[in-house]
Protein backbone atom coordinates (compact mmCIF):
# COMPACT_ATOMS: atom_id res chain seq x y z
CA UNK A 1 -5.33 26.17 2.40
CA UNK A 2 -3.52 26.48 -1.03
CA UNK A 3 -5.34 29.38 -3.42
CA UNK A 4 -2.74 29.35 -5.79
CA UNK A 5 -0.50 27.18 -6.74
CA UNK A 6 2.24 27.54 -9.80
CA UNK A 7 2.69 23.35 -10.58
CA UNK A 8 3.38 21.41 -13.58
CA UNK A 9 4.03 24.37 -16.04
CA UNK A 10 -0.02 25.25 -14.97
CA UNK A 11 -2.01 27.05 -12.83
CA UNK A 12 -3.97 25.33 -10.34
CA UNK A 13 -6.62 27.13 -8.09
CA UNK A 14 -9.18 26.97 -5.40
CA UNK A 15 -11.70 29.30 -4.24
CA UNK A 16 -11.43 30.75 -0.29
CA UNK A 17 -14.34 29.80 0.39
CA UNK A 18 -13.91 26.93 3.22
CA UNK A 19 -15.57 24.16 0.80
CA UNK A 20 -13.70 21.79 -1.52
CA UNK A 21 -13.31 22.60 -4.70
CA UNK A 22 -12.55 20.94 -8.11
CA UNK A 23 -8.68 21.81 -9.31
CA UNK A 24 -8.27 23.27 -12.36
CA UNK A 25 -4.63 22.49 -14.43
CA UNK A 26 -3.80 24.06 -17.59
CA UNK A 27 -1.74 22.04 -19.97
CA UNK A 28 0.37 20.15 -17.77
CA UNK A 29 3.21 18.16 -19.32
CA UNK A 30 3.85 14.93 -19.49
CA UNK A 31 4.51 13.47 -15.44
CA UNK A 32 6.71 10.82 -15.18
CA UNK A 33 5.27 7.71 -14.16
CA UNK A 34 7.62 7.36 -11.08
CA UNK A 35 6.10 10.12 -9.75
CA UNK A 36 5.84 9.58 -6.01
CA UNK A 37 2.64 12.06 -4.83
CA UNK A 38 1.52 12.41 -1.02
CA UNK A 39 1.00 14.39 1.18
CA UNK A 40 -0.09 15.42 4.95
CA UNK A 41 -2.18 17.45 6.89
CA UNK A 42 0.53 19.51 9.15
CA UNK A 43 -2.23 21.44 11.56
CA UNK A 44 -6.05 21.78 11.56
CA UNK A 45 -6.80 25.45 10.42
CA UNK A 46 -6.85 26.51 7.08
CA UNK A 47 -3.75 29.46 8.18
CA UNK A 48 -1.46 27.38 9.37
CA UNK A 49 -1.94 24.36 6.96
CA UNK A 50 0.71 23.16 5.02
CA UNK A 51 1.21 20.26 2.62
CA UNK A 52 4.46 17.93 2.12
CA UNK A 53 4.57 16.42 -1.07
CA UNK A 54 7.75 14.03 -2.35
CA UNK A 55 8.89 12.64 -5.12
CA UNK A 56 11.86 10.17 -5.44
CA UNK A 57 12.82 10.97 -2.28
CA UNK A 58 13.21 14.80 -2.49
CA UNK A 59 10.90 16.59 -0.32
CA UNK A 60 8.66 19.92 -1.72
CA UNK A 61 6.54 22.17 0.67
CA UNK A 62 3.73 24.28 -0.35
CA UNK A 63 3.06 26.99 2.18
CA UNK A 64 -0.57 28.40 1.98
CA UNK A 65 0.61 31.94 1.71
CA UNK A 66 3.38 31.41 -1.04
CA UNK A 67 1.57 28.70 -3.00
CA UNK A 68 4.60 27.81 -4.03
CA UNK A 69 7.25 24.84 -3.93
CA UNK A 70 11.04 25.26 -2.68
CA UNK A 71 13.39 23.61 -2.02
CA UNK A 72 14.23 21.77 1.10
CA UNK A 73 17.47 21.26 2.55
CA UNK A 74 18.67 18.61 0.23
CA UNK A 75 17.29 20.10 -2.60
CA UNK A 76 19.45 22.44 -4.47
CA UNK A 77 16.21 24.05 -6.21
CA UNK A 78 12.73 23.51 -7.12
CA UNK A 79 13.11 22.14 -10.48
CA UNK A 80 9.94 21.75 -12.57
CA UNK A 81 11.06 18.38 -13.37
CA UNK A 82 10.36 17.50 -9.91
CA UNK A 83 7.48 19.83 -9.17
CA UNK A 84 4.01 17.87 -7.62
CA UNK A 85 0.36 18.93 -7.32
CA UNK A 86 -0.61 19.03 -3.67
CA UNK A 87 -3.90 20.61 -2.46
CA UNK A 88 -4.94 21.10 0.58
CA UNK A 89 -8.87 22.02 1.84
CA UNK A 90 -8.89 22.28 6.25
CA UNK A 91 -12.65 21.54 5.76
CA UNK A 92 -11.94 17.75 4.55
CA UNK A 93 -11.15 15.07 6.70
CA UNK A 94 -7.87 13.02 6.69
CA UNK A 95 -9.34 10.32 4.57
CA UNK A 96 -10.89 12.33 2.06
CA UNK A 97 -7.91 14.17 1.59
CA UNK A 98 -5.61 10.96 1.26
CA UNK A 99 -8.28 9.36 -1.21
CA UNK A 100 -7.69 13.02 -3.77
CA UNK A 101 -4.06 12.31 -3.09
CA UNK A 102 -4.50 8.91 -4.57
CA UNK A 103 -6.24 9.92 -6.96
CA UNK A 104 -3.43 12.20 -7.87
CA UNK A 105 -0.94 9.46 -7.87
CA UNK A 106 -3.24 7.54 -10.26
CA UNK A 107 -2.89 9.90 -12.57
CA UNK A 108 0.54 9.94 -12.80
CA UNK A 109 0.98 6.02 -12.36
CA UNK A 110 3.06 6.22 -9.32
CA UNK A 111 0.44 4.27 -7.25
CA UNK A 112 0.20 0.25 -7.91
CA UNK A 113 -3.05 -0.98 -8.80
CA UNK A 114 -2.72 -3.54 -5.62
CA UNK A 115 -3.54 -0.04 -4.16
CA UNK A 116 -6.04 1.42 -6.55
CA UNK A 117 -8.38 -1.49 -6.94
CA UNK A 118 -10.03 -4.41 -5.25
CA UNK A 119 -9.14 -7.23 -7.42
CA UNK A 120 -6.00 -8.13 -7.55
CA UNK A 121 -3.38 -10.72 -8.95
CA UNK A 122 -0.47 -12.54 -8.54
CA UNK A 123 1.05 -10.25 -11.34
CA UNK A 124 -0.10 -7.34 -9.84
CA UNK A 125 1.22 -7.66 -6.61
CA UNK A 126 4.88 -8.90 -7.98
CA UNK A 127 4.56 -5.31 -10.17
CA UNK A 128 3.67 -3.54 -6.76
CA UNK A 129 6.67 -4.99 -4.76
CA UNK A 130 8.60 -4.22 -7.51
CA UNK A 131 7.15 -0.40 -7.37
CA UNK A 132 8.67 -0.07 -3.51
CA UNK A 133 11.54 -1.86 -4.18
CA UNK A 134 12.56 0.64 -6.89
CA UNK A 135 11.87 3.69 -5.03
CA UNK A 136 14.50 2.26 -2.21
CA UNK A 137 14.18 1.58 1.22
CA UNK A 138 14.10 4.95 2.37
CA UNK A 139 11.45 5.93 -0.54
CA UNK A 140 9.66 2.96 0.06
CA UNK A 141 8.77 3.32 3.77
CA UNK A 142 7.79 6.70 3.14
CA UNK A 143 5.51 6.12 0.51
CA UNK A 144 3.66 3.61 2.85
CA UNK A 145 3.40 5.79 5.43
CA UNK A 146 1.86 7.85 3.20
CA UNK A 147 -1.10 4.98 1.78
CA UNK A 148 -1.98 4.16 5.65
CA UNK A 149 -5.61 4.73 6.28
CA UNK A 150 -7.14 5.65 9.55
CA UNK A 151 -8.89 2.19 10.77
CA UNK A 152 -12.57 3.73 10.34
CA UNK A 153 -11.72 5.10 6.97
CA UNK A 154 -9.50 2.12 5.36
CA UNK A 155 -12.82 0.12 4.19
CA UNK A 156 -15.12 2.60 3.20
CA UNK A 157 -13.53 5.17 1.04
CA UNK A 158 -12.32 3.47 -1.89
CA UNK A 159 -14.94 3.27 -4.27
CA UNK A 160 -14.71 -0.78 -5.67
CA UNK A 161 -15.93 -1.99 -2.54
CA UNK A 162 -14.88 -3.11 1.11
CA UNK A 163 -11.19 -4.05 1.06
CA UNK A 164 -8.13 -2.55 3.46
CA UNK A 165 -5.50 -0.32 2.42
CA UNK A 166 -3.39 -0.91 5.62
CA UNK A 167 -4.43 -4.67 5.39
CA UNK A 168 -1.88 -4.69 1.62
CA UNK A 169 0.34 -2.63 3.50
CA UNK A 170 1.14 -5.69 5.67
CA UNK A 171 1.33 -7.79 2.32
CA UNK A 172 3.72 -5.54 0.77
CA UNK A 173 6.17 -5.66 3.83
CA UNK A 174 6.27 -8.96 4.25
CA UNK A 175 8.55 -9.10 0.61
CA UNK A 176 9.97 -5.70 1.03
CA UNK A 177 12.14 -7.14 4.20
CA UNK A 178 13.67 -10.21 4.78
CA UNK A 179 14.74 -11.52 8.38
CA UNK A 180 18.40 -10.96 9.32
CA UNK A 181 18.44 -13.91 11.61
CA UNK A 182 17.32 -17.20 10.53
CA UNK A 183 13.80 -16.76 11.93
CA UNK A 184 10.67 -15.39 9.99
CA UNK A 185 10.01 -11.78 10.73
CA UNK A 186 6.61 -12.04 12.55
CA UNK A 187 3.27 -10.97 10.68
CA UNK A 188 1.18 -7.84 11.11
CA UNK A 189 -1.01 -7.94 14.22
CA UNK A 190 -4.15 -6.61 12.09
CA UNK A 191 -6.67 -8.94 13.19
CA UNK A 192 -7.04 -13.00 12.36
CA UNK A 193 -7.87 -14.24 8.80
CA UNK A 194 -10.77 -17.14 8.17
CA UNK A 195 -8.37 -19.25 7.64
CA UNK A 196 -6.12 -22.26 10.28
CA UNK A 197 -3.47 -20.34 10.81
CA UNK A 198 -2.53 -21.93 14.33
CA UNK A 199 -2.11 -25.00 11.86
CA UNK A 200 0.73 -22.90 9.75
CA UNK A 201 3.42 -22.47 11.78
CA UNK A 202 6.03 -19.70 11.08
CA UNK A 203 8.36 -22.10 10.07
CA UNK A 204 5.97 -23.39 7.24
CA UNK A 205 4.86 -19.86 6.13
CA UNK A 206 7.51 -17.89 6.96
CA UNK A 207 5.50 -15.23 5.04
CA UNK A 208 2.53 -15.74 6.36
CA UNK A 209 -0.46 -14.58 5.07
CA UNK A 210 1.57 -14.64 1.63
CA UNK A 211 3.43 -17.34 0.56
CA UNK A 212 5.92 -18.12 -2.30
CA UNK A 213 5.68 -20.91 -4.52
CA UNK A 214 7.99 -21.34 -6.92
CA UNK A 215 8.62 -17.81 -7.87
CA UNK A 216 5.65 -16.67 -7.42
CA UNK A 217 3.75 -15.04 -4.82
CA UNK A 218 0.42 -15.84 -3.65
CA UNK A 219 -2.28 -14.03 -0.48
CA UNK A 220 -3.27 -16.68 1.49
CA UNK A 221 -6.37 -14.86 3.03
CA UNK A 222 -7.99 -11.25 3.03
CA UNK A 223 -10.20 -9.72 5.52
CA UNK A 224 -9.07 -10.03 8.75
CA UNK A 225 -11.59 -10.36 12.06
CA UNK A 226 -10.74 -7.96 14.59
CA UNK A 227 -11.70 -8.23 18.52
CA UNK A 228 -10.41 -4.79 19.09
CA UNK A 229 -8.08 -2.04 17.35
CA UNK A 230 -5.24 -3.78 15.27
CA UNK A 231 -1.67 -2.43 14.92
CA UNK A 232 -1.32 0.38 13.10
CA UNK A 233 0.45 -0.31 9.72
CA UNK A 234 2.85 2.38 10.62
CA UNK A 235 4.24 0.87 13.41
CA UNK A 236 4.28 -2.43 11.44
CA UNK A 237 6.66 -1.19 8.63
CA UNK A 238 8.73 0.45 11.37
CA UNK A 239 8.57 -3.18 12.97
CA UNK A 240 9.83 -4.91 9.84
CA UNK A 241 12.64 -1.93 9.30
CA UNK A 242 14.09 -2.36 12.50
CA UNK A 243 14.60 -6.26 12.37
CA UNK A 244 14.16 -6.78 8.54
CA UNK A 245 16.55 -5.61 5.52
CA UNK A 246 15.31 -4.15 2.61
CA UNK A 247 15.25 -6.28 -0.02
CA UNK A 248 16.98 -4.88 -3.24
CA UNK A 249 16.53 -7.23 -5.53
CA UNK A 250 13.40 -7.04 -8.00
CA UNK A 251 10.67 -10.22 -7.97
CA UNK A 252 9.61 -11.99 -10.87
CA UNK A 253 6.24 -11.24 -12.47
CA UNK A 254 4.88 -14.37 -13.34
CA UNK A 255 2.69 -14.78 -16.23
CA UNK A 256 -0.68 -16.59 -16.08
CA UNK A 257 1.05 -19.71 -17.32
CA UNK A 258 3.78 -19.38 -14.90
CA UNK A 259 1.21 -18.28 -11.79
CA UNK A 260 -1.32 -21.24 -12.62
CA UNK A 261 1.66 -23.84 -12.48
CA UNK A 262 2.55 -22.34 -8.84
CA UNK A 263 -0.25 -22.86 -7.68
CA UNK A 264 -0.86 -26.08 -8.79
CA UNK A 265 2.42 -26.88 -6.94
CA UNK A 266 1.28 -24.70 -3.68
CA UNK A 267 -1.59 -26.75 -2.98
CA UNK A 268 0.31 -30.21 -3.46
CA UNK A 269 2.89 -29.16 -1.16
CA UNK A 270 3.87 -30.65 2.38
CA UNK A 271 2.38 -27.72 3.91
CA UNK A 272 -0.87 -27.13 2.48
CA UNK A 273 -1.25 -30.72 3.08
CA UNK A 274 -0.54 -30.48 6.74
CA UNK A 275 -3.41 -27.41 6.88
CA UNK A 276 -6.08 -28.77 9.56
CA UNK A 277 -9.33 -27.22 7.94
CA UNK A 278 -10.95 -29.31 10.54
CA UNK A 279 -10.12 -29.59 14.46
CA UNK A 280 -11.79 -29.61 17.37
CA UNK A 281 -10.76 -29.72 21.43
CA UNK A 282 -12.37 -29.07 25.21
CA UNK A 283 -15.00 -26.47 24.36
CA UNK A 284 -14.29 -25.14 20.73
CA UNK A 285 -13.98 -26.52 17.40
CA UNK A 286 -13.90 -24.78 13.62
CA UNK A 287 -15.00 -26.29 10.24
CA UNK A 288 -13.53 -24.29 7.65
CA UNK A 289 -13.33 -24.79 3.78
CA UNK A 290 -10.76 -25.56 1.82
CA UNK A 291 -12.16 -25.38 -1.06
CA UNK A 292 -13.07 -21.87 -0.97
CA UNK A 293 -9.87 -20.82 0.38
CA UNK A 294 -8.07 -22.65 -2.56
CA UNK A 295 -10.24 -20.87 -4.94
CA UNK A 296 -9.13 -17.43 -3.80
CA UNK A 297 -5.50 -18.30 -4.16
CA UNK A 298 -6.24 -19.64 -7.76
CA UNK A 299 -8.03 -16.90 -8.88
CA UNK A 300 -4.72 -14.64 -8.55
CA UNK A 301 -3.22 -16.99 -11.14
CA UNK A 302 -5.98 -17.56 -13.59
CA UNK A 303 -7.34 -13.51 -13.81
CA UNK A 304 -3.73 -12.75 -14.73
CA UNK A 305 -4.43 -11.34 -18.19
């Protein structure tokens, strides 16, 4: 556990005393609002913890005994220009301790909101993708790693309801990295959404369970149904990695003109149209509506501000 901890021009302590504590900083300055901030649990008694914390890519330690960052072997010193916040308490539980970390990064603006809130938008996700695709590919995958949720912990520890953490994960990847053969990358293996997917073949939606319209992008479905464990999230952005490249260029963020108009244009196209919402065979059959599924895509075009 970290007593003391020299950060941000501040002190910051905690009290040995085996519970969690609130963090006190004095005066920090100004953090910029790249500011990348996570961090993980390296062993499961309070002596030998020890948090990583990184920011653009260059990697900080705090050691429970030193309280103290330094450099790591690409860093040349442990400039307070660089220096991160990073607590660590061996009485809380992974999730708790990766919801203060986000809570961190939302005060420094280095998490998207796709990540800090339920609702979302088409504007918010194009500023999200943007957010990885800034930090580089390297920056990027870490920084995921970092979000991913244990499965019993990625619905209920948010505080604006039941959505998934791991589950926008998935979203994000399928933007970050494009196919280097001609066919789709595949899509995460999470669960299935209420919606006919085995109607939307890859070919269709290569980006399936986003899809791009115009220049803008669009969820197709959230909430997947799971029969058993899905993949873990980690091992999907390792997935997309391997057989994906990055992509470097920035997407657009459309406005709510812009976003409306795409979606308009989404729904009209070929393969909406060709979208069975109905079907039936020997022994099983779905009704599903369209309606309701078109209203979820249009609301991330008209909430845009």
């Amino acid at each position: 556990m970290v007593e003391r901890g020299d950060f941000l021009g501040g002190e910051a302590k905690l009290p040995w005393n085996g519970r969690p504590a609130k963090p006190a900083i004095l005066q920090p300055p100004v953090v910029e609002n790249s500011l990348a901030i996570w961090a993980m649990m390296r062993h499961n008694t309070c002596r030998r913890s020890t948090a990583s914390a990184y920011a653009r890519g260059k990697r900080w330690s705090i050691n429970q005994s030193a309280g103290r960052c330094y450099a790591g072997p690409s860093n040349p010193g442990c400039s307070p220009r660089w220096a991160v916040l990073a607590f660590v308490d061996c009485q809380m539980n992974r999730s708790v301790f990766i919801v203060l970390l986000m809570l961190l990064q939302t005060a420094s603006g280095a998490v998207p909101r796709l990540f800090q809130e339920k609702e979302f938008t088409s504007a918010s996700f194009a500023e999200a993708v943007n957010h990885f695709i800034a930090l580089g590919e390297q920056g990027a995958v870490e920084e995921l790693d970092g979000l991913a949720l244990d499965s019993g912990a990625d619905f209920t520890n948010h505080g604006s309801g039941a959505w998934s953490v791991n589950e926008r994960i998935g979203w994000m990847c399928r933007v970050l990295f494009e196919p280097r053969a001609g066919e789709p990358l595949r899509p995460p293996l999470f669960g299935a959404l209420f919606i006919p997917e085995e109607t939307m073949p890859s070919n269709s939606w290569p980006l399936y369970p986003v899809a791009l319209s115009r220049s803008t992008y669009f969820v197709l479905s959230e909430g997947y149904m799971r029969g058993g464990r899905g993949e873990n999230p980690k091992d999907y952005v390792e997935f997309c990695r391997q057989n994906g490249n990055f992509r470097k260029q920035a997407v657009a963020v459309p406005t709510r003109k812009q976003a409306i108009a795409a979606a308009a244009a989404l729904r009209g196209s070929s393969a909406w149209k060709a979208i069975k919402w109905t079907d039936s065979g020997v022994n099983w059959s779905y009704d599903m509506d369209e309606p309701w599924s078109w209203k979820f895509i249009q609301n991330q075009a008209e909430n845009i501000p």
